[in-house]
N, C-alpha and C. Protein backbone atom coordinates (compact mmCIF):
# COMPACT_ATOMS: atom_id res chain seq x y z
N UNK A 1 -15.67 -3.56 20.35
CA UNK A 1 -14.45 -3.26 19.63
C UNK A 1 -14.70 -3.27 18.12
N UNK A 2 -14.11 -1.92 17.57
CA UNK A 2 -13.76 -2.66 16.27
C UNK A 2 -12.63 -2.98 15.63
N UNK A 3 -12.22 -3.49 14.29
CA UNK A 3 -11.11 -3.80 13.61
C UNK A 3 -11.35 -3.14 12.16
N UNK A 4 -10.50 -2.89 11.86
CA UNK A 4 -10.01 -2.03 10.75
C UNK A 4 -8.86 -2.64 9.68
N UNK A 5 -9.44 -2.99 8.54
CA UNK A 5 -8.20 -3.75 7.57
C UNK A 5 -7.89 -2.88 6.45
N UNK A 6 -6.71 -2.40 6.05
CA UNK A 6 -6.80 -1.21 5.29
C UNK A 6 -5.82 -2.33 4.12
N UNK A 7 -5.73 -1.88 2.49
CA UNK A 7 -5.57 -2.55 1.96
C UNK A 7 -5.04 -1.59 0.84
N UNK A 8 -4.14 -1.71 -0.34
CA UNK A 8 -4.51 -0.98 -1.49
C UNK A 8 -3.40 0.03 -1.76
N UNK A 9 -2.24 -0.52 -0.99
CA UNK A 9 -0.72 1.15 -0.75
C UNK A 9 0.27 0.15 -1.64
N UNK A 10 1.41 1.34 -1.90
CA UNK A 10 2.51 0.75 -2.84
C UNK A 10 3.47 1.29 -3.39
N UNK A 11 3.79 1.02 -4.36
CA UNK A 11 4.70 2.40 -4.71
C UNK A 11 4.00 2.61 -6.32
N UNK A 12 4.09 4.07 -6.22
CA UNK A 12 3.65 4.35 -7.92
C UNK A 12 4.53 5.80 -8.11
N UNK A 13 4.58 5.68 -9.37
CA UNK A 13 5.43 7.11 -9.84
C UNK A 13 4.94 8.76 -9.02
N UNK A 14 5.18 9.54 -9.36
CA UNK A 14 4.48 10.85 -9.52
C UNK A 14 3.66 10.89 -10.30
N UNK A 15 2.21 11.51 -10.01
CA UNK A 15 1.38 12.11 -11.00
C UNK A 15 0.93 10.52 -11.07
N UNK A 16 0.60 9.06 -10.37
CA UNK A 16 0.39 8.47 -10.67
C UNK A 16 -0.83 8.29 -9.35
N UNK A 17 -1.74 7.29 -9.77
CA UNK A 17 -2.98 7.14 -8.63
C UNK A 17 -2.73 6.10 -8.01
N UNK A 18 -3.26 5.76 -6.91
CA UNK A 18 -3.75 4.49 -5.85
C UNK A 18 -5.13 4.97 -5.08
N UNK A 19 -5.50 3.54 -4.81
CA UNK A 19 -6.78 3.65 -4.05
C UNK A 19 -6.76 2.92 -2.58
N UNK A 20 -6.78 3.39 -1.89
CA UNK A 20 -6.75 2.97 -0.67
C UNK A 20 -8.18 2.03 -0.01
N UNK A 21 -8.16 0.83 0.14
CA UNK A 21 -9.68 0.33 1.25
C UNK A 21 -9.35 0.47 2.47
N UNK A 22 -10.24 0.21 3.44
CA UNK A 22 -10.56 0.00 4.32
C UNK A 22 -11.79 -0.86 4.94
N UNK A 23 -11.75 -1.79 5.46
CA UNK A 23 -12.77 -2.71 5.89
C UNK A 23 -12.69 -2.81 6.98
N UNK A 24 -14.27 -2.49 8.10
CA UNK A 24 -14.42 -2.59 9.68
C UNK A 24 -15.21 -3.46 9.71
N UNK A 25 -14.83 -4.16 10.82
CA UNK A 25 -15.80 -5.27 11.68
C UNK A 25 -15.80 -5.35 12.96
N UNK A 26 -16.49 -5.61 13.51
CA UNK A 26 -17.18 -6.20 14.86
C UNK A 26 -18.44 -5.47 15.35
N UNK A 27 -18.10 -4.29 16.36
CA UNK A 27 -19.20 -3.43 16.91
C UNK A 27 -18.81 -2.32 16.29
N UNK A 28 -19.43 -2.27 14.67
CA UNK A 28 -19.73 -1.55 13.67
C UNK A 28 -20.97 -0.77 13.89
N UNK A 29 -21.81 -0.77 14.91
CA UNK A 29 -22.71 -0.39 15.00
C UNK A 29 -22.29 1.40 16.22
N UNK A 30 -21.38 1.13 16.43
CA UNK A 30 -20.90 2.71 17.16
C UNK A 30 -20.26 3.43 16.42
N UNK A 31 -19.57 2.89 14.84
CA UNK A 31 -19.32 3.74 14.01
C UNK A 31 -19.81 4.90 13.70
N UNK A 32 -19.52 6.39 13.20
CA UNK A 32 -20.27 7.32 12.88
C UNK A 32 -19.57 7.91 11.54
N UNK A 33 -18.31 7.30 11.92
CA UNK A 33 -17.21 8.42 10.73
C UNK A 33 -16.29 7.74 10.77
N UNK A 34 -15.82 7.61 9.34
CA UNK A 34 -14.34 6.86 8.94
C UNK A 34 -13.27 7.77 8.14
N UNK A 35 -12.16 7.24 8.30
CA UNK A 35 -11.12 8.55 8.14
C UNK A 35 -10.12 8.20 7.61
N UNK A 36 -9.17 8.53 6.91
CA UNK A 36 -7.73 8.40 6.46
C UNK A 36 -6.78 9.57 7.38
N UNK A 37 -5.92 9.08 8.11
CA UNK A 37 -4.58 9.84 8.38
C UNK A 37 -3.58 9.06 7.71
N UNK A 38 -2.13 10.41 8.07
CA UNK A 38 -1.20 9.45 7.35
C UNK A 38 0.05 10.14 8.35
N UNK A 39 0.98 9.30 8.56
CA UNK A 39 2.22 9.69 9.14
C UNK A 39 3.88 9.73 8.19
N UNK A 40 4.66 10.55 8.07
CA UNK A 40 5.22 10.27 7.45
C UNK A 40 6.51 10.25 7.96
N UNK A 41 7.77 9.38 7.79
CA UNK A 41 9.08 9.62 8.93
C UNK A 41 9.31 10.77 9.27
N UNK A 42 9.49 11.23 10.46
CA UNK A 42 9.99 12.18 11.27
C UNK A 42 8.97 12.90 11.56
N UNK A 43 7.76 12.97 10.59
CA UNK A 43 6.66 13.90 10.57
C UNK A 43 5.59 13.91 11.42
N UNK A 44 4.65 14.87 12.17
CA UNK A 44 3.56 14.23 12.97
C UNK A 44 2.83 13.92 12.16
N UNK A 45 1.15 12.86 12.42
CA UNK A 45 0.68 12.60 11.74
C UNK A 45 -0.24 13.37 11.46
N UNK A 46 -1.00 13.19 10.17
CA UNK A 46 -1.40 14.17 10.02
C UNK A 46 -2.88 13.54 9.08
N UNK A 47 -4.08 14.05 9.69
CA UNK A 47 -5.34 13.83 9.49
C UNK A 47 -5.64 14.22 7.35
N UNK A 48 -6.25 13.30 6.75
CA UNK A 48 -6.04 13.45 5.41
C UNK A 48 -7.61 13.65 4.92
N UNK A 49 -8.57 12.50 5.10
CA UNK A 49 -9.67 13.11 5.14
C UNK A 49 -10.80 11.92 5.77
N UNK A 50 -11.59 12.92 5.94
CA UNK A 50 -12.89 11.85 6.99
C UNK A 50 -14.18 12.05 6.30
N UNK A 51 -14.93 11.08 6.40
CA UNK A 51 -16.65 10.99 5.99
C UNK A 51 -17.65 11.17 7.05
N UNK A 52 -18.59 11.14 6.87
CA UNK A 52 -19.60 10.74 8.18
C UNK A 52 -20.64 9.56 7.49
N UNK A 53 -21.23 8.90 8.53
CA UNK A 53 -22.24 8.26 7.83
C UNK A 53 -23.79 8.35 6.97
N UNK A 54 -23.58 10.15 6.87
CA UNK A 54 -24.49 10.43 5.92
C UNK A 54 -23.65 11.37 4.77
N UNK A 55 -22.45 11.34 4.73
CA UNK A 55 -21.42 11.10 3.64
C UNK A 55 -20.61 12.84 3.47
N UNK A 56 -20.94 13.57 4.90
CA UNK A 56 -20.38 14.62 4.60
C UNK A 56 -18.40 14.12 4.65
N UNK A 57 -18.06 14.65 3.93
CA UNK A 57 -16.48 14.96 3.95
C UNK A 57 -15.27 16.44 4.53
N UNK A 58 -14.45 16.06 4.60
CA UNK A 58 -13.56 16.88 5.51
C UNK A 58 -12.29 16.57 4.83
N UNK A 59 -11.19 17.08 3.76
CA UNK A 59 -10.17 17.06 3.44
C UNK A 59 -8.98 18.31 4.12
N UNK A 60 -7.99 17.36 3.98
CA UNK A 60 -6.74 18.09 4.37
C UNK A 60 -6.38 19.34 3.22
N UNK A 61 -6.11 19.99 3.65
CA UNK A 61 -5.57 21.35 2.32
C UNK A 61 -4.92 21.15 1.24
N UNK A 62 -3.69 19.86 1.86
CA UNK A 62 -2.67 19.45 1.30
C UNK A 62 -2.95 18.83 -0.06
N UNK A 63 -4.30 18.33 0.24
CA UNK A 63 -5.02 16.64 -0.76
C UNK A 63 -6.42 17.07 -1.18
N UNK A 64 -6.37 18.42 -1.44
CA UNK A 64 -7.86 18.97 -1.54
C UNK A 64 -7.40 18.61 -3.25
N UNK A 65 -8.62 18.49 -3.74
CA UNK A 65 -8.53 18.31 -5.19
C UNK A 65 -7.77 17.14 -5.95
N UNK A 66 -7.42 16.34 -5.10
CA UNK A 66 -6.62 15.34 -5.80
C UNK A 66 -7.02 13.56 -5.21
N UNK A 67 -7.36 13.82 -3.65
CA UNK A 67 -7.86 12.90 -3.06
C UNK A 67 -9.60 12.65 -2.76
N UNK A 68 -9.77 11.89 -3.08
CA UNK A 68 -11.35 11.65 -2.71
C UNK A 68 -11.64 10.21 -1.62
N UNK A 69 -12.39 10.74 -1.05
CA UNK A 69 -12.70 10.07 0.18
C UNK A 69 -14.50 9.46 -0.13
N UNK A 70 -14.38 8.23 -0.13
CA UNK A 70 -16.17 7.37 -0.04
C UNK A 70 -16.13 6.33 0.16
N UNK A 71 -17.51 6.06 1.19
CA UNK A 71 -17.76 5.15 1.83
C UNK A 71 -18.77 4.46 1.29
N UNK A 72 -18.63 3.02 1.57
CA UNK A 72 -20.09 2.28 1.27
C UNK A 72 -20.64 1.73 2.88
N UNK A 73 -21.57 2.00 3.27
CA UNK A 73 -22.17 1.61 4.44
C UNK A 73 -22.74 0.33 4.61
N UNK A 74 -22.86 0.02 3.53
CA UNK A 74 -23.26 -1.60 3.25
C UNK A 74 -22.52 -2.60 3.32
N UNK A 75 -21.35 -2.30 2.66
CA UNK A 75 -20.15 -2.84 2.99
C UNK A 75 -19.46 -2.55 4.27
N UNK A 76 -19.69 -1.21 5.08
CA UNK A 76 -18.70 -1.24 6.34
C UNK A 76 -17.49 -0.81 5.61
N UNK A 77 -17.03 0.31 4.38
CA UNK A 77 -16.17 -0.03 3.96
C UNK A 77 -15.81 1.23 3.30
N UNK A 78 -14.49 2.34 3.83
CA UNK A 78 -14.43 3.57 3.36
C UNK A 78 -13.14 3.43 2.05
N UNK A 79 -12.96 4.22 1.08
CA UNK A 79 -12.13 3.82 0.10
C UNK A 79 -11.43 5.80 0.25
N UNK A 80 -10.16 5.37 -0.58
CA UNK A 80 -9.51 6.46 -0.42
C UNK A 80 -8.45 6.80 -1.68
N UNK A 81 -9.27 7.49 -2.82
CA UNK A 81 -8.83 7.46 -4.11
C UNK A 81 -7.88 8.48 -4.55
N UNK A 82 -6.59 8.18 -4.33
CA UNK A 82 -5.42 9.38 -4.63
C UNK A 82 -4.78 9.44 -5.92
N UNK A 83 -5.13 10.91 -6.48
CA UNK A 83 -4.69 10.54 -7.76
C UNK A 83 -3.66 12.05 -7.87
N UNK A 84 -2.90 12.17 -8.55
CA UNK A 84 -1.97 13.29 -8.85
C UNK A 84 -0.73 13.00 -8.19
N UNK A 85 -0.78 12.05 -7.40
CA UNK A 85 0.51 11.55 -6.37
C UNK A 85 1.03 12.60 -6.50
N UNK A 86 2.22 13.18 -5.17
CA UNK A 86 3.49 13.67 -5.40
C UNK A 86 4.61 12.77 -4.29
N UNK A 87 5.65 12.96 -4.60
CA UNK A 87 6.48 12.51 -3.41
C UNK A 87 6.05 12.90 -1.68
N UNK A 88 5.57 13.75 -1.56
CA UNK A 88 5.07 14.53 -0.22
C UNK A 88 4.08 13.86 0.51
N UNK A 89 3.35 12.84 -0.61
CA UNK A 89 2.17 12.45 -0.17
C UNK A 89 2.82 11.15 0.66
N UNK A 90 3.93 10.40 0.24
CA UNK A 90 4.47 8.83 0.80
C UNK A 90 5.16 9.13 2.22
N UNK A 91 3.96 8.15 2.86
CA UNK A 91 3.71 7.73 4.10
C UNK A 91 3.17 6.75 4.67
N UNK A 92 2.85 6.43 5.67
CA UNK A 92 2.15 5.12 6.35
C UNK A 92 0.61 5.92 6.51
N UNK A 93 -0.04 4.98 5.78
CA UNK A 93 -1.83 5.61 5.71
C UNK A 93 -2.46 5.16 6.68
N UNK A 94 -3.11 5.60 7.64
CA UNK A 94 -3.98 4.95 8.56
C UNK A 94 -5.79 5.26 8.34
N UNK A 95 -6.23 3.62 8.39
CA UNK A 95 -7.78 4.07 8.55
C UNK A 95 -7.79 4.58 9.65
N UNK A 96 -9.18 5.22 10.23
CA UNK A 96 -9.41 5.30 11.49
C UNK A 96 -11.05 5.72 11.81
N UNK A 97 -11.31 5.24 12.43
CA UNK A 97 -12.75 5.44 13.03
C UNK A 97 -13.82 5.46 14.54
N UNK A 98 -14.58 6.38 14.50
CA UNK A 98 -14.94 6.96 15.49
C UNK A 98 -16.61 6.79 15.42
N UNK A 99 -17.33 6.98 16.63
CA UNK A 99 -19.05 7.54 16.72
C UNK A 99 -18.80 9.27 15.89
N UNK A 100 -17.43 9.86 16.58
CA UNK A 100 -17.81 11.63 16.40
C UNK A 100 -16.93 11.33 15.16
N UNK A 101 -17.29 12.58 14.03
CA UNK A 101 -16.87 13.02 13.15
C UNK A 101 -15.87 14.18 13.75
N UNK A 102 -16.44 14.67 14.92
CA UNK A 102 -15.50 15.67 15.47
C UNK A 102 -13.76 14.87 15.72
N UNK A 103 -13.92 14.05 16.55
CA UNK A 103 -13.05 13.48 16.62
C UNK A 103 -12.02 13.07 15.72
N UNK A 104 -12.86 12.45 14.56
CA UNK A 104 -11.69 12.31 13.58
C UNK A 104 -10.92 13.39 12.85
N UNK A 105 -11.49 14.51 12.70
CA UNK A 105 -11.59 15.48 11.94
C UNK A 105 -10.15 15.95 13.05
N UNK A 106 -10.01 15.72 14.32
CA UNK A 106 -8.94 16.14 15.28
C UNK A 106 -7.87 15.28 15.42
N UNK A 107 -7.87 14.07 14.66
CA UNK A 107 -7.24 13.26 14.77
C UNK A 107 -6.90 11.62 15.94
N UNK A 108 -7.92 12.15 16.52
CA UNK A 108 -8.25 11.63 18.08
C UNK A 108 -8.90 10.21 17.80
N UNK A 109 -9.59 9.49 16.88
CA UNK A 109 -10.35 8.64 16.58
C UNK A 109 -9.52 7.51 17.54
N UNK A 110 -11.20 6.62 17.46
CA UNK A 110 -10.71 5.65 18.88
C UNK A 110 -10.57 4.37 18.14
N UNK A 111 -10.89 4.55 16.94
CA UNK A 111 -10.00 3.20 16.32
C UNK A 111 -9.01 3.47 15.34
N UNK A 112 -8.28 2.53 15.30
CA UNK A 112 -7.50 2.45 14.29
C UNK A 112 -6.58 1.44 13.92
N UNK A 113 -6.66 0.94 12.16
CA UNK A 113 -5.84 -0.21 11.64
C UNK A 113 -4.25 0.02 11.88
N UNK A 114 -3.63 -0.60 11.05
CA UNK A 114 -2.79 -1.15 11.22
C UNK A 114 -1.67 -0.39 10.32
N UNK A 115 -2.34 0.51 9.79
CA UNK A 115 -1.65 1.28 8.24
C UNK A 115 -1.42 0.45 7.32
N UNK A 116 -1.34 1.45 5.97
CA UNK A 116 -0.08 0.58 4.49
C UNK A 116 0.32 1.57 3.77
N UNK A 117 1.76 1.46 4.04
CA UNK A 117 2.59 2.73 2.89
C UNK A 117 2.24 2.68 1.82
N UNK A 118 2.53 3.94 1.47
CA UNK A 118 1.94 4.29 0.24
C UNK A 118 3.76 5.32 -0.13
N UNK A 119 3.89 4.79 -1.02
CA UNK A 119 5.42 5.24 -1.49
C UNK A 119 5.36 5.92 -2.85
N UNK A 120 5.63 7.25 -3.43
CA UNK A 120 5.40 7.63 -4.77
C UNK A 120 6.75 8.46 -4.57
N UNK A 121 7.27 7.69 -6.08
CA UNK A 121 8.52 8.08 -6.43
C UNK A 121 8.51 9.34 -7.32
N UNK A 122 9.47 9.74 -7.14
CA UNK A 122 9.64 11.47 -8.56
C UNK A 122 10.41 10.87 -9.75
């Protein structure tokens, strides 16, 4: 099993940044790819962006250019740096992680924390 502690949501203006962590433990060793989704009320959820463990990336359309996605492997530990906020973006963030990059990239990942809203006001 693993566990997933995601850390780092809140509320910030528009046009304002947050950084999202994430920290995995246990059988870290089936990891392959770590990921950010996010759900937002009423909305399905919706895949934001994923790494692999030799650091390729995969962003959503939505968060292309504004969000950056990196991992430290040493740490066990993917970060998720949003900057340009808009209101569109506030939702419940989920880490999530998988062996396949395919998987996450589909939204399917076989782990996943616990979320932390991330709220940006206009």
């Amino acid at each position: 099993q693993v566990q997933l502690v995601e850390s780092g949501g809140g509320l910030v203006q528009a046009g304002g940044s947050l950084r999202l962590s994430c920290s995995a433990s246990g059988s870290i060793f089936s990891i392959n790819a770590m990921g950010w989704a996010r759900q937002a009320p009423g909305k399905q959820r919706e895949v934001v962006a994923c790494v692999s463990s030799g650091g390729t990336t995969n962003y959503a359309d939505s968060v292309k250019g504004r969000f950056t996605i990196s991992r430290d492997n040493a740490k066990n530990t993917v970060y998720l740096q949003m900057n340009s906020l808009k209101p569109e973006d506030t939702a419940v963030y989920y880490c999530n992680a998988d062996h396949s990059p395919v998987r996450l990239v589909l939204g399917i990942g076989e782990y996943w924390g616990q979320g932390t809203q991330v709220t940006v006001s206009s």
